[in-house]
Every structure is written in C-alpha cells, then in structure tokens.
Protein backbone atom coordinates (compact mmCIF):
# COMPACT_ATOMS: atom_id res chain seq x y z
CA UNK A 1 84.84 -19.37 147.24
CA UNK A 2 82.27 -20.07 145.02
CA UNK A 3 80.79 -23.47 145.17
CA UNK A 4 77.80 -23.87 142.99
CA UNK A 5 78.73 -25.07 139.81
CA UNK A 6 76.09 -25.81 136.70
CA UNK A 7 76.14 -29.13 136.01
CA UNK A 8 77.36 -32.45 137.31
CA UNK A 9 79.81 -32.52 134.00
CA UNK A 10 81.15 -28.94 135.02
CA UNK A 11 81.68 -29.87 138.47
CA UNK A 12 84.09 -33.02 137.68
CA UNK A 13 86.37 -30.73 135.11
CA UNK A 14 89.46 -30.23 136.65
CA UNK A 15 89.52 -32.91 138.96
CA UNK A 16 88.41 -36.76 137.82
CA UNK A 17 91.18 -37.83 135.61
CA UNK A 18 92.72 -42.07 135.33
CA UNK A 19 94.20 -43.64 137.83
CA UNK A 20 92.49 -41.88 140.65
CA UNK A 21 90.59 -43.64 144.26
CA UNK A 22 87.43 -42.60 144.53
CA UNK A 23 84.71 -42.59 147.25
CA UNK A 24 81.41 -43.03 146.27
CA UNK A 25 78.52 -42.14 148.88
CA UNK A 26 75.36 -44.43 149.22
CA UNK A 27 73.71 -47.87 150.66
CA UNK A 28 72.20 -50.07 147.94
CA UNK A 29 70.97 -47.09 145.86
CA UNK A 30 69.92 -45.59 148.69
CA UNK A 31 71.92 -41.77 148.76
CA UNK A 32 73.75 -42.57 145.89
CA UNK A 33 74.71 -39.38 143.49
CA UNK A 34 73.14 -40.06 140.23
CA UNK A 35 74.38 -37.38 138.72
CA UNK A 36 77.84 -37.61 139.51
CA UNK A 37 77.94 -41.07 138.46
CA UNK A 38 76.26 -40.15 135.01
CA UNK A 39 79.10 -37.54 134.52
CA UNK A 40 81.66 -39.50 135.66
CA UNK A 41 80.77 -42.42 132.90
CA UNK A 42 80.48 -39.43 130.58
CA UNK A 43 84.20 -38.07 131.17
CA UNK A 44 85.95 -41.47 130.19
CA UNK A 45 88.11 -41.37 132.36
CA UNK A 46 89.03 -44.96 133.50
CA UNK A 47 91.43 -47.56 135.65
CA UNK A 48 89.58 -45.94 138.83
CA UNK A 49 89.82 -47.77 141.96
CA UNK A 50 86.12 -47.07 143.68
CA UNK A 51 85.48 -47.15 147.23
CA UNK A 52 81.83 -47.69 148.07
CA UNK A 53 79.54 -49.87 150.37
CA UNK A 54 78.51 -52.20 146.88
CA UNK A 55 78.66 -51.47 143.27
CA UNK A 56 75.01 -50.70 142.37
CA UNK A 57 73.23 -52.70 139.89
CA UNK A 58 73.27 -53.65 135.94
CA UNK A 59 72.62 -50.43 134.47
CA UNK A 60 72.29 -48.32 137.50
CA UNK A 61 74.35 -46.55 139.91
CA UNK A 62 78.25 -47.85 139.81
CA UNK A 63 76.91 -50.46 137.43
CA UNK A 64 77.30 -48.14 134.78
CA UNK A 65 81.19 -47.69 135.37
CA UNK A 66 81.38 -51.24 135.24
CA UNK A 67 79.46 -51.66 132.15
CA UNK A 68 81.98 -48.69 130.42
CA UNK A 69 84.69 -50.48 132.02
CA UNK A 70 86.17 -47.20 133.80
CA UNK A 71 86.48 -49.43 137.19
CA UNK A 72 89.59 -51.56 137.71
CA UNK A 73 89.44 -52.19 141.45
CA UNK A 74 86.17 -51.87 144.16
CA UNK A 75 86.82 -51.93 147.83
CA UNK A 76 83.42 -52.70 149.27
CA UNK A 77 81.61 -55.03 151.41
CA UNK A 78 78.41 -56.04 149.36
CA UNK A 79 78.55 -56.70 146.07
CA UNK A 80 75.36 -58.81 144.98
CA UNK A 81 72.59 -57.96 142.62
CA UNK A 82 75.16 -57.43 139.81
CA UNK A 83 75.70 -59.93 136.71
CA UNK A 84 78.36 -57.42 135.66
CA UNK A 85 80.32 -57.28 138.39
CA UNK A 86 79.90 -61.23 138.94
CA UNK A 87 81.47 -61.69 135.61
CA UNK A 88 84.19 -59.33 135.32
CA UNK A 89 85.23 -60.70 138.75
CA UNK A 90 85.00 -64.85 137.99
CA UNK A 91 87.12 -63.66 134.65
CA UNK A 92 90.02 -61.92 136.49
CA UNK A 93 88.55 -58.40 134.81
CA UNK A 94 88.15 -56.29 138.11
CA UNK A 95 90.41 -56.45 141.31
CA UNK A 96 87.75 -56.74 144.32
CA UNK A 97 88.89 -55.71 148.53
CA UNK A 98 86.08 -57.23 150.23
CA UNK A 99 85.97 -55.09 153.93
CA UNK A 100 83.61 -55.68 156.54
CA UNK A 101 80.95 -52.91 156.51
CA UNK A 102 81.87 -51.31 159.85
CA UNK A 103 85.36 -51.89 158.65
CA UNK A 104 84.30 -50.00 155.58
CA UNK A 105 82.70 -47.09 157.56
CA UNK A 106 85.61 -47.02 160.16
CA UNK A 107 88.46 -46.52 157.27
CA UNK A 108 86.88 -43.48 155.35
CA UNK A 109 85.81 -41.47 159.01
CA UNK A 110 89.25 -42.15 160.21
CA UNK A 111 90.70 -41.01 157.07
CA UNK A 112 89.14 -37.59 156.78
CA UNK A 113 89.67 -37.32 160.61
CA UNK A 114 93.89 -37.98 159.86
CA UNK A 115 93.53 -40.95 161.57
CA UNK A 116 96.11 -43.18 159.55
CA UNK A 117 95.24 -46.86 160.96
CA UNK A 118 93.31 -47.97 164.14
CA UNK A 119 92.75 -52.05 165.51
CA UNK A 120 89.93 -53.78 165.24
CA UNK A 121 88.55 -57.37 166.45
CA UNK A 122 86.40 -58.06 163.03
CA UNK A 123 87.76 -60.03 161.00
CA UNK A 124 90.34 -61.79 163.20
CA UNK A 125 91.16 -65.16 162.02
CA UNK A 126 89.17 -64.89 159.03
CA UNK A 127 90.90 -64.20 155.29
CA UNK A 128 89.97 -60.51 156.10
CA UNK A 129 93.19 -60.35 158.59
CA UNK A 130 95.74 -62.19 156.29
CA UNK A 131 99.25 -60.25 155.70
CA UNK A 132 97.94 -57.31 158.61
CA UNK A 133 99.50 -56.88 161.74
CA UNK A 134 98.01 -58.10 164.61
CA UNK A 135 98.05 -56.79 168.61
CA UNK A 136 96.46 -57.71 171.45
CA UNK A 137 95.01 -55.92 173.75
CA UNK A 138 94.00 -56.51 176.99
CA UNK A 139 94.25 -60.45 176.30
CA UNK A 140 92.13 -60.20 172.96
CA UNK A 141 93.43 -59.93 169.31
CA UNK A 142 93.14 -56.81 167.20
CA UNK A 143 93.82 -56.68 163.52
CA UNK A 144 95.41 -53.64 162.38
CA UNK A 145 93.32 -51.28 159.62
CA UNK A 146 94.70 -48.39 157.68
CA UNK A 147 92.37 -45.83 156.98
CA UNK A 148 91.52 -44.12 153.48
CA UNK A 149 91.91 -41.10 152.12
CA UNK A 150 90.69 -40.54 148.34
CA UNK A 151 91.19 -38.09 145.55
CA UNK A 152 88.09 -37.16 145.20
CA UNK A 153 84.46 -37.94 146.67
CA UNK A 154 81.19 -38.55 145.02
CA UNK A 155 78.43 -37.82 147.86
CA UNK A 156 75.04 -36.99 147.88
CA UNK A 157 72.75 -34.73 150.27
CA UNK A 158 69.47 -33.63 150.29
CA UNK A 159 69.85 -29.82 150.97
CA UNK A 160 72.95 -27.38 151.06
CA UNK A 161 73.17 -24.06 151.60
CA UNK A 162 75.53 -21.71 149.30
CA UNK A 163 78.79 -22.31 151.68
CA UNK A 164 78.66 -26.25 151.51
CA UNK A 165 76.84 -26.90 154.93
CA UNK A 166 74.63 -30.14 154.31
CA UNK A 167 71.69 -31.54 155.53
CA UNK A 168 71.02 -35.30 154.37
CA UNK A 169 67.50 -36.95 154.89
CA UNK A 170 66.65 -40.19 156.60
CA UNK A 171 68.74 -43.46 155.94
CA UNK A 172 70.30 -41.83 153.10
CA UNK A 173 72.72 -40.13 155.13
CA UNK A 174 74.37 -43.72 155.51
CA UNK A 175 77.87 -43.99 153.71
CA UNK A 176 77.86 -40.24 152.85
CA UNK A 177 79.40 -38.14 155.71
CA UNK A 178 82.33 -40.43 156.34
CA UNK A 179 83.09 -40.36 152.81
CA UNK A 180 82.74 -36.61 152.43
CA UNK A 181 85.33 -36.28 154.88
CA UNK A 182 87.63 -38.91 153.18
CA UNK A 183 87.88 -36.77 150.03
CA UNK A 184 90.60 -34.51 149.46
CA UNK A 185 88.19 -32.71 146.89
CA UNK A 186 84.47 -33.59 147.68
CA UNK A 187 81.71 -32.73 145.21
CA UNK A 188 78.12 -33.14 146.28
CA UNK A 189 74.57 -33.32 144.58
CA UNK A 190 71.47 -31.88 146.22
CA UNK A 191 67.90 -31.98 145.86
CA UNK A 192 67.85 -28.22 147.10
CA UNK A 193 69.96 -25.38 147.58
CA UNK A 194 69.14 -22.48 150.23
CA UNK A 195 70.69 -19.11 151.10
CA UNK A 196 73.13 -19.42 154.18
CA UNK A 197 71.43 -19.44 157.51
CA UNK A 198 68.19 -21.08 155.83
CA UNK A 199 69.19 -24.28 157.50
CA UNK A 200 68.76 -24.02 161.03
CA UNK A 201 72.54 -24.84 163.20
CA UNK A 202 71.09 -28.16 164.68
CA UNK A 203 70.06 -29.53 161.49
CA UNK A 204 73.41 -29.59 159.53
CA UNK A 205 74.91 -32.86 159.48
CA UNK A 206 77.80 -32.24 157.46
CA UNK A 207 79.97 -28.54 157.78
CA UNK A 208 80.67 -26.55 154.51
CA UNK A 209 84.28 -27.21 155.42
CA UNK A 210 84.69 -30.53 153.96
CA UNK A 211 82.46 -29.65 150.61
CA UNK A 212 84.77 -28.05 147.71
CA UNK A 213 82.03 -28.10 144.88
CA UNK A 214 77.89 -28.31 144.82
CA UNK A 215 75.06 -29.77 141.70
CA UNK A 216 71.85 -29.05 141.88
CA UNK A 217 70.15 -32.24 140.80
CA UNK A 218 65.97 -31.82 141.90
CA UNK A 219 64.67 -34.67 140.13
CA UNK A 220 67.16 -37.53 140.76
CA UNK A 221 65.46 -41.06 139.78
CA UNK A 222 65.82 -42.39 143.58
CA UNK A 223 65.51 -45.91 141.74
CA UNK A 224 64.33 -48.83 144.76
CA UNK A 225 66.79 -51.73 144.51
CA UNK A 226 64.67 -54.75 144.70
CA UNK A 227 60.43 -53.75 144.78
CA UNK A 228 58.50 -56.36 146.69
CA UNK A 229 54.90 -56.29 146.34
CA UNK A 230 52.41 -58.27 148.34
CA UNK A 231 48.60 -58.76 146.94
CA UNK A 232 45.78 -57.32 148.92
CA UNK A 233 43.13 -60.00 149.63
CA UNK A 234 40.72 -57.55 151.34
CA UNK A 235 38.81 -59.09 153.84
C-alpha cells in the first residue's frame, strides 16, 4: 500500500471530517505535527474533540484550532500558556477533561494495545475519580480508567522509511508512539523519508504497522515554547 502522500492537505482527504476524536502527538510544542495541524485548520472541519498532552499556544500549534473554533472538547493535562483557551473555557465555549499526564499516556497505549480500561491509584480521592468505579487491591484503592481509541491520529516523527517504520529523535518522541497506536487511521509528518532497510532494525521506534499515511515536511518551524535568555557578564 502506498503511503506517501504529497501534502499534509492530501493526506487528511478522506478521513478528517466533524464530529470526530482526535489524537494529537507532542509535549509543549515539542514533536508536535505542524503540518497536520495547518491542514487540519485549513479543511474546516469542526466540533472535534482533541486529545493531546496541552493545547499549544495563541497562534501556534492546537492554538490555531482554537482560534478557528474547530475544537469543542480537549482531554489533556496541561493547558497553560493559552489566553484562548483560558477564555473560551471561563465562558462555557470549550468542554475541557483534565487527566493526569501518566493517566493521559496510560489511556492512548492501552487503547491501541485493545486494552479497554485498567486501575490506577492517581487521582484517588481527588475530583479526577468522581462518578468512576473504584477497587481495591491488595488493601489500597484503584480508580478505574477506560482507555482511548480515536478516529484518527496526528503524530509526528523525525524519519520514516517508505513502509511506515518510524524513527523519532530525542524528547520528541514523548506523546507520539502511544498516540500512533491509539489511531484507527494514523497519519504522520517527517523530517526525512528513506528507502526500506535504510533505518537500521534497532533504531525503529514505531513499526510501519500502525502508520496508514506519511508527509514529508523538512523544514517544520520547531517553534521553542517559552525562550529564556540569561546575559553573559564575562569575567
């Protein structure tokens, strides 16, 4: 099957449409798929429910669906550095599922490994357990989580080969595997794109398997969240 399509606009034909859950790879802005999220604003499709670790900043990243309005619902667990998202939240605009991060990452491996819940201690006897079943085990309390599975992923990756098999770089690999695997359709964007067998066995994090659909993007922005500069006194 051929994976390589032209563009990040080609490769969401066909698949985005209203209504849909969504998970969006990325930490901050680290690993997040530009391109993807430009195309996505760009299809107008809208009343999306997003699943990501936060909701990028004003103008960047997810901020941009917020701006266009195309997001109705996030489940995340940071959602700071974003006036948007403060306001449409305070004014009843967007629905919001705060989950603990390790929560977070828990829910989207389990999903794409058909895991359909599993029990966790975070969150008991905090808001984040209200209306969920609880069970103890071995004398402590678990809250039960259901895991997620989403229409269609958003992920990015540094380097793929033709077939799908990925190879992510650094601390950008964060949200991105777990929710590749979440994804009933998964669509990543690369910085580079190699013949198969270019990248060596041991180095590919992610299998071809779980990627339907590949954009070459070389020259994403890689834009730093917050820059903090220090002055040089010299000696």
């Amino acid at each position: 099957m051929k994976k390589l399509f032209p563009s990040a606009t080609a490769a969401l034909q066909g698949v985005v449409a209203d209504g849909q859950l969504l998970a969006v790879g990325g930490f901050g802005l680290c690993g997040i798929p530009e391109a993807l999220i430009d195309a996505l604003r760009d299809s107008g499709v809208k009343h999306l429910t997003v699943v990501s670790n936060n909701a990028g900043v004003d103008g960047f990243g997810l901020g941009k669906l917020l701006e266009t309005r195309q997001i109705k619902k996030m489940i995340s667990s940071y959602v700071g550095e974003n006036k948007e998202f403060e306001r449409q939240y305070l004014a009843g605009e967007l629905e919001l599922e705060f989950t603990p991060q390790g929560t977070l990452a828990e829910k989207l491996r389990a999903g794409g490994a058909g895991i359909p819940a599993f029990f966790t201690k975070t969150g008991v006897g905090t808001l984040v357990a209200e209306g969920k079943e609880l069970r103890e085990f071995d004398g402590e309390t678990y809250v039960m989580e259901r895991s997620i599975v989403t229409d269609v992923s958003l992920i990015k990756a540094h380097r793929a080969d033709k077939s799908g098999n990925l190879q992510f770089r650094l601390t950008a690999r964060n949200f991105n595997p777990a929710a590749a695997t979440a994804g009933k359709i998964c669509i990543v964007e690369v910085e580079e794109i190699v013949e198969v067998g270019e990248i060596a066995p041991d180095d590919i994090h992610l299998p071809g398997i779980y990627v339907h659909r590949i954009v070459h993007n070389p020259t994403p922005e890689k834009r730093i969240e917050k820059r903090t500069l220090r002055e040089n006194k010299g000696d």
